[in-house]
N, C-alpha and C. Protein backbone atom coordinates (compact mmCIF):
# COMPACT_ATOMS: atom_id res chain seq x y z
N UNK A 1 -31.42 10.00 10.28
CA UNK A 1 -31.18 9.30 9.03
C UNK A 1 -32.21 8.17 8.93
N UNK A 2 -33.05 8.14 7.83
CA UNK A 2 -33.93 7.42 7.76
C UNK A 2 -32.99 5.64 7.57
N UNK A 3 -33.81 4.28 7.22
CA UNK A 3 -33.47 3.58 7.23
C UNK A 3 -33.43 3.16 5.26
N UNK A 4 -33.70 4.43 4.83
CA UNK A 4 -33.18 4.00 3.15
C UNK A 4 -32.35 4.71 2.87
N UNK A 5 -31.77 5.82 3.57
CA UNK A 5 -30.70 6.44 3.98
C UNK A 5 -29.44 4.87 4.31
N UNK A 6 -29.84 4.03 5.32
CA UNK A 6 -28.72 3.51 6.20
C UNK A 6 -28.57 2.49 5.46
N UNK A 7 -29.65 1.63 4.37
CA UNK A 7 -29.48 1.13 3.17
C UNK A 7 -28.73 1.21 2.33
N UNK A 8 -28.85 2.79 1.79
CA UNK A 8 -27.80 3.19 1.13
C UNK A 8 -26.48 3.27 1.29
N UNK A 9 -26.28 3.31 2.11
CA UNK A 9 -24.87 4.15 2.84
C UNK A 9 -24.18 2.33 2.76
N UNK A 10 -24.62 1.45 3.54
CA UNK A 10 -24.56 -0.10 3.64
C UNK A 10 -24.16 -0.77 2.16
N UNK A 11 -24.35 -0.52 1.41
CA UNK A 11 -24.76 -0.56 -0.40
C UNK A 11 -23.72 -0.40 -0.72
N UNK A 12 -23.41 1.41 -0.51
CA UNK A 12 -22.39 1.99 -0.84
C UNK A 12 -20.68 1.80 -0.17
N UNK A 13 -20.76 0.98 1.00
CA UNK A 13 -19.91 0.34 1.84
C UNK A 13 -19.25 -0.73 1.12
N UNK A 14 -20.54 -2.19 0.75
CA UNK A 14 -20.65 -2.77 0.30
C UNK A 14 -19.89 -3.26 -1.01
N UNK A 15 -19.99 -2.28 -1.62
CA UNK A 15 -19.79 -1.92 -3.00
C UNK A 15 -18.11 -1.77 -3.01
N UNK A 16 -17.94 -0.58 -1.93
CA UNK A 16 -16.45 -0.40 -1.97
C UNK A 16 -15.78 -1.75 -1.19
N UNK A 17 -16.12 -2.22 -0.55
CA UNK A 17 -15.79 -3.93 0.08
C UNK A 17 -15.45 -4.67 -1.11
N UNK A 18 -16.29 -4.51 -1.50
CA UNK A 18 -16.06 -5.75 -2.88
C UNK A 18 -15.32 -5.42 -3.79
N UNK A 19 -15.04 -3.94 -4.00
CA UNK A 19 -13.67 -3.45 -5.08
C UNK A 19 -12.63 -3.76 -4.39
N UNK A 20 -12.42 -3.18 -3.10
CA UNK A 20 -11.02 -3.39 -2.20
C UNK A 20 -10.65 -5.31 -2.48
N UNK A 21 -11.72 -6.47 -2.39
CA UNK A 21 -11.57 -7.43 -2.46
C UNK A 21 -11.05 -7.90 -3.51
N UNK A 22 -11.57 -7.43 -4.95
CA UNK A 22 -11.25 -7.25 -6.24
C UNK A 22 -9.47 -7.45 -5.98
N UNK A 23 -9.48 -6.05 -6.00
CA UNK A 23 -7.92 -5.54 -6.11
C UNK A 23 -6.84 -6.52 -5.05
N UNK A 24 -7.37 -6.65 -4.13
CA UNK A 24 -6.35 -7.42 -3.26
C UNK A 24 -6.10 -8.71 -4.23
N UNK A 25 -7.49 -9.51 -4.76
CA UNK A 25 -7.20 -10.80 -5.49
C UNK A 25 -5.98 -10.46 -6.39
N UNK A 26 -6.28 -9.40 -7.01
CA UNK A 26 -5.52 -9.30 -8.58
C UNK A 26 -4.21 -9.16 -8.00
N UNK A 27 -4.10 -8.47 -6.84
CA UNK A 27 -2.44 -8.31 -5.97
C UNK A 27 -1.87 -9.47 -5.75
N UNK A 28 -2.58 -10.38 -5.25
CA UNK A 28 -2.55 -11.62 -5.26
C UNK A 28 -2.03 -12.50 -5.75
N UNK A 29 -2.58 -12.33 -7.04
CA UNK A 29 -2.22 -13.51 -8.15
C UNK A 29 -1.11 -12.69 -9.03
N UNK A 30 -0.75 -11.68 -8.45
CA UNK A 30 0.26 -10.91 -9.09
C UNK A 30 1.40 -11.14 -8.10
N UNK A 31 1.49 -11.50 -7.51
CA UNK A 31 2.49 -11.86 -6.18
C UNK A 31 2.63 -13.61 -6.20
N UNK A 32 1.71 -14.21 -6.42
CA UNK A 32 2.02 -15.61 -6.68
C UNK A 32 2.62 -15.54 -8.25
N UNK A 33 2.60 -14.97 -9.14
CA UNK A 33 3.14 -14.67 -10.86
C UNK A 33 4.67 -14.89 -10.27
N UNK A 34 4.88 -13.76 -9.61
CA UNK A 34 5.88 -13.53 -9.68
C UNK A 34 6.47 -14.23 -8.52
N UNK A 35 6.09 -15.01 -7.17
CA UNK A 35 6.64 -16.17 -6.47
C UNK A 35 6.94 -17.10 -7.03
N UNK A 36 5.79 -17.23 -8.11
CA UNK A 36 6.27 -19.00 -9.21
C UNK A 36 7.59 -18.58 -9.85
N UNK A 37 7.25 -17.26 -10.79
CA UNK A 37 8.74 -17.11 -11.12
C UNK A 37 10.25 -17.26 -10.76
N UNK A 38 10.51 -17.05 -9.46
CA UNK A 38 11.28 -17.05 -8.78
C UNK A 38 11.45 -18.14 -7.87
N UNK A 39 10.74 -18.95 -7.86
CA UNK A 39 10.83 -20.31 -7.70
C UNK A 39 11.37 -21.63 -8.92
N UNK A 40 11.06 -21.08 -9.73
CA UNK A 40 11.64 -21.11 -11.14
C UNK A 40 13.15 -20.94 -11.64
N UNK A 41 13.38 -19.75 -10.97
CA UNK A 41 14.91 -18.91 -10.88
C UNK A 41 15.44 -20.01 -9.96
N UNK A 42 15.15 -20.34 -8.53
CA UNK A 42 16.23 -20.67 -7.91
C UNK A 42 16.26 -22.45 -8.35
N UNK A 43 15.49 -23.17 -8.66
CA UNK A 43 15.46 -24.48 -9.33
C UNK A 43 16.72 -24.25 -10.18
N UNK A 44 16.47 -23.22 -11.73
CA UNK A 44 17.55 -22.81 -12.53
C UNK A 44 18.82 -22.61 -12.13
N UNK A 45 19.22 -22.03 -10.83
CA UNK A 45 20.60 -22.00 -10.22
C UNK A 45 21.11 -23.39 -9.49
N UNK A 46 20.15 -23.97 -8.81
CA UNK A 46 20.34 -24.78 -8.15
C UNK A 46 20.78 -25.92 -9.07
N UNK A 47 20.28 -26.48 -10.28
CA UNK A 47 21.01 -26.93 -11.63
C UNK A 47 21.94 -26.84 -11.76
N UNK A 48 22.16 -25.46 -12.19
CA UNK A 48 23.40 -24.89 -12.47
C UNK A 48 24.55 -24.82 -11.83
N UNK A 49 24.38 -24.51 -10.75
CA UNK A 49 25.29 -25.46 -9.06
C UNK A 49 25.80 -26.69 -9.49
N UNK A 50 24.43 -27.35 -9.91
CA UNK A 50 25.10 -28.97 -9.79
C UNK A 50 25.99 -29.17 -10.70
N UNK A 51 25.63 -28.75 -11.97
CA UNK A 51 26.09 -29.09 -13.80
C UNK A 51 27.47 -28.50 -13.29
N UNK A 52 27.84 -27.03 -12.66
CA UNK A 52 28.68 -26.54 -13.39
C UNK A 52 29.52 -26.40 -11.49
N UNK A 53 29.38 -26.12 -10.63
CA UNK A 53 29.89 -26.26 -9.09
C UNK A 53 29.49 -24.95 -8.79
N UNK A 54 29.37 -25.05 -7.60
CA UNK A 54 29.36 -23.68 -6.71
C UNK A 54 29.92 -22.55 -7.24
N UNK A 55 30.24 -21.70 -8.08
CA UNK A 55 30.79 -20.18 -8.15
C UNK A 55 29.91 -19.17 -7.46
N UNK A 56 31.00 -18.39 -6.77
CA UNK A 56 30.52 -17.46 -6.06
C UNK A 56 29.05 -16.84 -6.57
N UNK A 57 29.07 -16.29 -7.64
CA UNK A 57 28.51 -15.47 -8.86
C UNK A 57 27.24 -16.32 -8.67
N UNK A 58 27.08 -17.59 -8.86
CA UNK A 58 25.81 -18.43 -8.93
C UNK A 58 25.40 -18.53 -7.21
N UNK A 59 26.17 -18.98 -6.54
CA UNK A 59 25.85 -18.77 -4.96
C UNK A 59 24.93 -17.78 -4.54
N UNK A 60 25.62 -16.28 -5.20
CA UNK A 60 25.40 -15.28 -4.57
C UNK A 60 24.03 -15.27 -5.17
N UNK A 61 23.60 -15.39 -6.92
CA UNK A 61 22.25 -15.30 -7.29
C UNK A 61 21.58 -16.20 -6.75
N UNK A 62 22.21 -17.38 -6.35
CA UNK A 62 21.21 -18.56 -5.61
C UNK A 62 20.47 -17.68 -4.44
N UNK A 63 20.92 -17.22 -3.52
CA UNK A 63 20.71 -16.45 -2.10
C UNK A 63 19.89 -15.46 -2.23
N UNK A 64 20.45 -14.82 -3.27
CA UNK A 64 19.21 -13.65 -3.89
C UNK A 64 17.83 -14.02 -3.84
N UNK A 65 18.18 -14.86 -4.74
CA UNK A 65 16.73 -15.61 -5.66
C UNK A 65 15.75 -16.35 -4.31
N UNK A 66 16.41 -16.73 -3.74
CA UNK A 66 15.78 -17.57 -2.45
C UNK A 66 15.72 -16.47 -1.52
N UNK A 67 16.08 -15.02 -0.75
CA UNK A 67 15.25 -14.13 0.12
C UNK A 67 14.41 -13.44 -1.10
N UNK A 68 14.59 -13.21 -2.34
CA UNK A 68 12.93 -12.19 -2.82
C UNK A 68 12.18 -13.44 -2.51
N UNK A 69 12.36 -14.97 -2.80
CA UNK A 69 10.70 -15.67 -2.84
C UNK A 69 9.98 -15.56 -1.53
N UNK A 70 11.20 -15.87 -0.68
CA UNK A 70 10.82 -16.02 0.95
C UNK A 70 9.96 -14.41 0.89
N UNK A 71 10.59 -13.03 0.68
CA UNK A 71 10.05 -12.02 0.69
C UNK A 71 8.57 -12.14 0.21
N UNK A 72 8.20 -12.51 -1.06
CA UNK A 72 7.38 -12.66 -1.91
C UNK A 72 6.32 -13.81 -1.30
N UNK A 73 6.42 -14.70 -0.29
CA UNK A 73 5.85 -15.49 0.63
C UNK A 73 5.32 -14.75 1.34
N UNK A 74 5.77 -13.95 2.05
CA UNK A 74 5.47 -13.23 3.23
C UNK A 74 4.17 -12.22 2.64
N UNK A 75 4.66 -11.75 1.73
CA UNK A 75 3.93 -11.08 1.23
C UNK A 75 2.59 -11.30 0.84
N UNK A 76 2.44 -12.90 -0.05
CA UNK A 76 1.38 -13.31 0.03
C UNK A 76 0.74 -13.98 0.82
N UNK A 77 1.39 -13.77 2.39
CA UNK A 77 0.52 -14.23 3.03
C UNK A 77 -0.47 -12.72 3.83
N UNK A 78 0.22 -12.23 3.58
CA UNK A 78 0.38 -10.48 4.60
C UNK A 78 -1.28 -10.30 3.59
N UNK A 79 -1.32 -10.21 1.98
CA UNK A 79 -2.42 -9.74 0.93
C UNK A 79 -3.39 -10.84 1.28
N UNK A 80 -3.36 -12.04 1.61
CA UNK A 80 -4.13 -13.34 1.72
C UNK A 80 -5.00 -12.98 3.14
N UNK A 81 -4.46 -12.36 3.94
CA UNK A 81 -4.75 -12.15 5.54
C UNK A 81 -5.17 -11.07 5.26
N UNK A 82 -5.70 -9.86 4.19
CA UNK A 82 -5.80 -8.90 4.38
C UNK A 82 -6.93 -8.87 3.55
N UNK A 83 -6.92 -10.02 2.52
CA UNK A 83 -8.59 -10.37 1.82
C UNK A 83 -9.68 -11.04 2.73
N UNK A 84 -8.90 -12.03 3.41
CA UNK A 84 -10.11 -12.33 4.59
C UNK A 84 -10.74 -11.37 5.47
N UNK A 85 -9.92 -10.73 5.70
CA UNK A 85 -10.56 -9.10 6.91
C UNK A 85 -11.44 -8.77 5.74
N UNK A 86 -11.05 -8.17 4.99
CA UNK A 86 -12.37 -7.59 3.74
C UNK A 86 -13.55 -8.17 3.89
N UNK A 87 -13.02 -9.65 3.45
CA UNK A 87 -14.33 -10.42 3.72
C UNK A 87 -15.20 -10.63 4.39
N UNK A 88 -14.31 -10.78 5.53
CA UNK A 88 -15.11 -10.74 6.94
C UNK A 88 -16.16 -9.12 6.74
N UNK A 89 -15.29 -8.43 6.50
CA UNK A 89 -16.40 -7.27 6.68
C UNK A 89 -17.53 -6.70 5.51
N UNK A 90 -17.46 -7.70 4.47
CA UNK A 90 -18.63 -7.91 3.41
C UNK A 90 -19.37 -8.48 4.71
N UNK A 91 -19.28 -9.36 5.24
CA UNK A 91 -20.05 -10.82 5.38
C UNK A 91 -20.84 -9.65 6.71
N UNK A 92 -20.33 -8.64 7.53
CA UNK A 92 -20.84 -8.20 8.58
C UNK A 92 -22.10 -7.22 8.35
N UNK A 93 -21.39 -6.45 6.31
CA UNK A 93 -22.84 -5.15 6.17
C UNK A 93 -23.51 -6.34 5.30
N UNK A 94 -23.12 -7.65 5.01
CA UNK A 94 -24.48 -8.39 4.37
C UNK A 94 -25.66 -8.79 5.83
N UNK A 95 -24.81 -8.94 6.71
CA UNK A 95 -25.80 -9.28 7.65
C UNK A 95 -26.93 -8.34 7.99
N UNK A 96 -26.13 -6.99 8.30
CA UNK A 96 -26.54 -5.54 8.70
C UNK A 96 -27.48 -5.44 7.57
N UNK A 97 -27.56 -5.85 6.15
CA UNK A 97 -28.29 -5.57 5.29
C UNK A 97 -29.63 -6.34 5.45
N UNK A 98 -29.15 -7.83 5.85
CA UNK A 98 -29.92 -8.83 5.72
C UNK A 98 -31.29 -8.37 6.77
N UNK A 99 -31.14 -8.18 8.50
CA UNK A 99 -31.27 -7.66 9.15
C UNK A 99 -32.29 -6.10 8.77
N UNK A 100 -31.83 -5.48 8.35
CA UNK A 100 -32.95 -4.18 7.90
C UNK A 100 -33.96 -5.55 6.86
N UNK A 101 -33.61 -5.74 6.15
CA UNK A 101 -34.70 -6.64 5.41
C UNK A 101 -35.78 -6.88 6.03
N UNK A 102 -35.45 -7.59 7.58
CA UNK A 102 -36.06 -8.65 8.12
C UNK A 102 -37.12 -7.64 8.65
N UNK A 103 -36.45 -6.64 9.12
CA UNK A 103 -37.44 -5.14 9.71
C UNK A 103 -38.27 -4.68 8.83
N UNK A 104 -38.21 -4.78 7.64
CA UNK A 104 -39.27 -4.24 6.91
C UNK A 104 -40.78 -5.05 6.95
């Protein structure tokens, strides 16, 4: 395999690196949408607790509402930890790229 062959191929790596990065962001900020939301929700119960007292019914949505965010935490940390690896491995075929450069 020549070295505009291994260019290419690096390019074409590259390329898909930076879509996978894409998409994770947009997962991202689609997972914080919907963490704010629900951070939102349990403020709204937690009110509602106070204004009106504890009922089961509000308890039970309180508890809800507070494991999806915790869920929804986890989550964005799991997509957050999984854009840096990406990154990291842009940053390894920019080098690999940089590197053939230097050879020419």
């Amino acid at each position: 395999m020549g070295q505009t062959d291994r260019r290419d191929e690096l390019l074409a790596r590259r390329l898909d690196l930076v879509a996978s990065v894409s998409a994770l962001t947009a997962e991202a900020l689609r997972l914080n949408q919907k963490r704010a939301g629900l951070e939102m929700e349990v403020l709204r119960l937690e009110l509602e607790i106070g204004r009106s007292g504890a009922g089961e019914q509000l308890v039970q949505d309180l508890h809800e509402a507070e494991e999806s965010a915790a869920a929804i935490m986890q989550a964005c940390v799991a997509c957050e930890d999984r854009i840096v690896a990406v990154e990291g491995d842009v940053d390894e075929v920019d080098r690999r790229l940089a590197a053939m450069a230097n050879e020419d």
